[in-house]
N, C-alpha and C. Protein backbone atom coordinates (compact mmCIF):
# COMPACT_ATOMS: atom_id res chain seq x y z
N UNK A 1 18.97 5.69 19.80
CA UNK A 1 17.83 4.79 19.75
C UNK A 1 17.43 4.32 21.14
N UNK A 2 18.46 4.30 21.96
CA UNK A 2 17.75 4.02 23.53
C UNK A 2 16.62 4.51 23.97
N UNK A 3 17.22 6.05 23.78
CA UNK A 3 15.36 6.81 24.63
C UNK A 3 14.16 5.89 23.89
N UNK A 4 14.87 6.33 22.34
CA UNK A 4 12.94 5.88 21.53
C UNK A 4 12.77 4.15 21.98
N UNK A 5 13.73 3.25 22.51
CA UNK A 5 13.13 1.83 22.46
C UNK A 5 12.49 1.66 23.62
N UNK A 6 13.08 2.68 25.06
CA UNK A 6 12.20 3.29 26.34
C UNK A 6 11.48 4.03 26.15
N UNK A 7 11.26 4.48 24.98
CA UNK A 7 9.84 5.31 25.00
C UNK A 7 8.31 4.47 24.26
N UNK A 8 8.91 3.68 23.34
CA UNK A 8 8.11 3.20 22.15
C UNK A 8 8.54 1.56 22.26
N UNK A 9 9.33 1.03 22.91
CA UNK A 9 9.56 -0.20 22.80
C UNK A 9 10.07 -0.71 21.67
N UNK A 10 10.23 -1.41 22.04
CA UNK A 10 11.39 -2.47 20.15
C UNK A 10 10.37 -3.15 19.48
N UNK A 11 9.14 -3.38 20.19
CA UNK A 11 8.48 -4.01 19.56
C UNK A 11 7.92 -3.26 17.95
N UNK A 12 7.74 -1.82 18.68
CA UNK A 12 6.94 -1.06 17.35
C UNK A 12 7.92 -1.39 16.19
N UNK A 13 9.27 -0.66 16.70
CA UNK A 13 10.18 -1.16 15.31
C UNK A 13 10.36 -2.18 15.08
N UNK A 14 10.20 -3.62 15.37
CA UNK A 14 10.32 -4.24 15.01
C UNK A 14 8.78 -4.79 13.77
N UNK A 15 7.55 -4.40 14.37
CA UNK A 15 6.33 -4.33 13.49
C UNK A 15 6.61 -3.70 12.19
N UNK A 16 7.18 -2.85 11.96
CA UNK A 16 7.53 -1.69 10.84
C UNK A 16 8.36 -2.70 10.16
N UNK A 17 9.73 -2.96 10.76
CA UNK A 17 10.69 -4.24 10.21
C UNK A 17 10.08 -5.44 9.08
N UNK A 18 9.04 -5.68 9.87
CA UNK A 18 8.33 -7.12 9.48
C UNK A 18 7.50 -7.18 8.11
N UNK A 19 6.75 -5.84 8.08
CA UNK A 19 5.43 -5.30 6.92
C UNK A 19 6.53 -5.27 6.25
N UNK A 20 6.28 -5.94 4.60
CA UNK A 20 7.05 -5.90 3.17
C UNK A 20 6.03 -5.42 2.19
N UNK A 21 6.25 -4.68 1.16
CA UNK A 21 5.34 -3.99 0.50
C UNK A 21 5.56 -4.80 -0.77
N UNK A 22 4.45 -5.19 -1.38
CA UNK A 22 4.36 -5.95 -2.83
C UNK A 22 4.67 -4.40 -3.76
N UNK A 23 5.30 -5.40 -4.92
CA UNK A 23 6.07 -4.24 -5.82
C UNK A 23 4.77 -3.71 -6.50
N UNK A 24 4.59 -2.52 -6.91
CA UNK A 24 3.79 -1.70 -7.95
C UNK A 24 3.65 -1.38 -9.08
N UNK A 25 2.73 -1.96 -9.83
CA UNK A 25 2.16 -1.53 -11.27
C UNK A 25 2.18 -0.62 -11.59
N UNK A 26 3.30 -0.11 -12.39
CA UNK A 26 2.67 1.10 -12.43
C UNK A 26 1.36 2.13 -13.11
N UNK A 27 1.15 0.83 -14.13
CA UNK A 27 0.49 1.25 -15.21
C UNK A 27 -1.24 0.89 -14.68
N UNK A 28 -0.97 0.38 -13.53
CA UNK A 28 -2.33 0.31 -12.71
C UNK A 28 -2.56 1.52 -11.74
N UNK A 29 -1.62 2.20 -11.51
CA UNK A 29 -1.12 3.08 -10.32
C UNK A 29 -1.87 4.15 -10.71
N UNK A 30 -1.14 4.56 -12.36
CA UNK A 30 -1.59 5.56 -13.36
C UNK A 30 -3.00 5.67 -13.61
N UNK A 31 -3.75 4.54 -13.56
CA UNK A 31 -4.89 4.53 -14.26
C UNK A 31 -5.49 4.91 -13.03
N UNK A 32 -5.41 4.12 -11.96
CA UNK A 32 -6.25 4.69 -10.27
C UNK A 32 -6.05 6.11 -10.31
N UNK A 33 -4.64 6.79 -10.76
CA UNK A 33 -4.41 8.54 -9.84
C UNK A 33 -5.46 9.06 -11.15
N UNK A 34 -5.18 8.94 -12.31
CA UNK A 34 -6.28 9.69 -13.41
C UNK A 34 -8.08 8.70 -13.05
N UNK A 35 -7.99 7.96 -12.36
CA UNK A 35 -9.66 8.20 -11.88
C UNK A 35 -9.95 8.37 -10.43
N UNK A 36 -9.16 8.49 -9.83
CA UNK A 36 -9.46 9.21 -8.41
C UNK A 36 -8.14 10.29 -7.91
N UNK A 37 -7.50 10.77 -8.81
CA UNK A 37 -6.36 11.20 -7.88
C UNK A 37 -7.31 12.77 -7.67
N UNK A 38 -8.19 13.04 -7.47
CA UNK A 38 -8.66 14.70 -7.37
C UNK A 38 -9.32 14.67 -5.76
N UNK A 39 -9.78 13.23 -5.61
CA UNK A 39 -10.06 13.31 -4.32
C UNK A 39 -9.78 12.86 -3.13
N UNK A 40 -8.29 12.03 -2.99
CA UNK A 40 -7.65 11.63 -1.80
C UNK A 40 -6.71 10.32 -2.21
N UNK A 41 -5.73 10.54 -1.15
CA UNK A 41 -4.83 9.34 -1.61
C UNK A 41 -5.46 7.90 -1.38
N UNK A 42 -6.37 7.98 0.07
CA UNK A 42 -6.74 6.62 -0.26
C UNK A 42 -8.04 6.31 -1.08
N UNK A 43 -8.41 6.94 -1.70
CA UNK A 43 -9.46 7.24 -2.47
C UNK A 43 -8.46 6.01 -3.87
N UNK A 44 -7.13 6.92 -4.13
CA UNK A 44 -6.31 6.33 -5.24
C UNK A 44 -5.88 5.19 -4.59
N UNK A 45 -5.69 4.84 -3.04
CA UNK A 45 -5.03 3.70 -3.08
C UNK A 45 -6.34 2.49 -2.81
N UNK A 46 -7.18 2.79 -2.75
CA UNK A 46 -8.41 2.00 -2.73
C UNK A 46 -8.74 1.69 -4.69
N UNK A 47 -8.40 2.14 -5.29
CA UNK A 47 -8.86 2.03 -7.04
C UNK A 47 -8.53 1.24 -7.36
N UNK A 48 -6.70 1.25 -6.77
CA UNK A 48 -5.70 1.01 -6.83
C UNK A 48 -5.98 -0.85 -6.48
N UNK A 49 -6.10 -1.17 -5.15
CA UNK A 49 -6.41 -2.12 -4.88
C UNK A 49 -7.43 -3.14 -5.80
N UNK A 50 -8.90 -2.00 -5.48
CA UNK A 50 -9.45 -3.02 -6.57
C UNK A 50 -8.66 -3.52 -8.10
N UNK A 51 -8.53 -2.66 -9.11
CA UNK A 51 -7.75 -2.77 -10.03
C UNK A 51 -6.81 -4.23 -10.19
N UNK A 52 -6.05 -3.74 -8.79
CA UNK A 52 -5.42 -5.02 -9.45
C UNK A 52 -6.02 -6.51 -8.86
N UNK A 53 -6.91 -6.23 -7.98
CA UNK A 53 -7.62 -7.55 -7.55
C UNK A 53 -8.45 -7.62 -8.91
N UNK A 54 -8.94 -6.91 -9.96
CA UNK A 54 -9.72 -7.50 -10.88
C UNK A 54 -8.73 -8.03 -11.96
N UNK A 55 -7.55 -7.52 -12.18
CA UNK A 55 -6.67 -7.85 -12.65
C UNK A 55 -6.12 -9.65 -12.68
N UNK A 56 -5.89 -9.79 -10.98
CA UNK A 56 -5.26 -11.28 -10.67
C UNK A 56 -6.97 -11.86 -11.05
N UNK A 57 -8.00 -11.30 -10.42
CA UNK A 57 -9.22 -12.55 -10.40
C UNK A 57 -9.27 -13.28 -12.11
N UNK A 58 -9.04 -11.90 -13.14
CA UNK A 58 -9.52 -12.68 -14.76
C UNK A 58 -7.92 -13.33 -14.88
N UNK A 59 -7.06 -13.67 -14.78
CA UNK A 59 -5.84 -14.20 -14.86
C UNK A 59 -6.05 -15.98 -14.15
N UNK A 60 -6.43 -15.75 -13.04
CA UNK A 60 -6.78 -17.21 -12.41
C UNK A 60 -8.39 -18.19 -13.22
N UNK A 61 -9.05 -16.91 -13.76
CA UNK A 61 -10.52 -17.54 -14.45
C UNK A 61 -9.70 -18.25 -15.59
């Protein structure tokens, strides 16, 4: 790990360290890849997003 923390600094790994990923629906996941999975992942991870933002918004209404 020396070279890469003189090459790339500690900081990067430490950025990577820090980002925590919220757990996944899956049953929201499913529904994004069967309406966009034919044309790109972030295509699915954009569905994906909305989905469950419409999800939390009618939960808080």
């Amino acid at each position: 790990m020396g070279w890469f923390d003189r090459l790339f600094g500690s900081t990067l790994i430490a950025r990577f360290r820090r980002k925590s990923r919220a757990p996944t629906d899956p049953d929201l996941l499913k529904i994004a890849k069967d309406r966009k999975g034919h044309i790109s992942r972030k295509a699915v991870r954009d569905e994906y997003n909305r989905l469950v933002l419409e999800k939390y918004a009618q939960d808080k209404a």
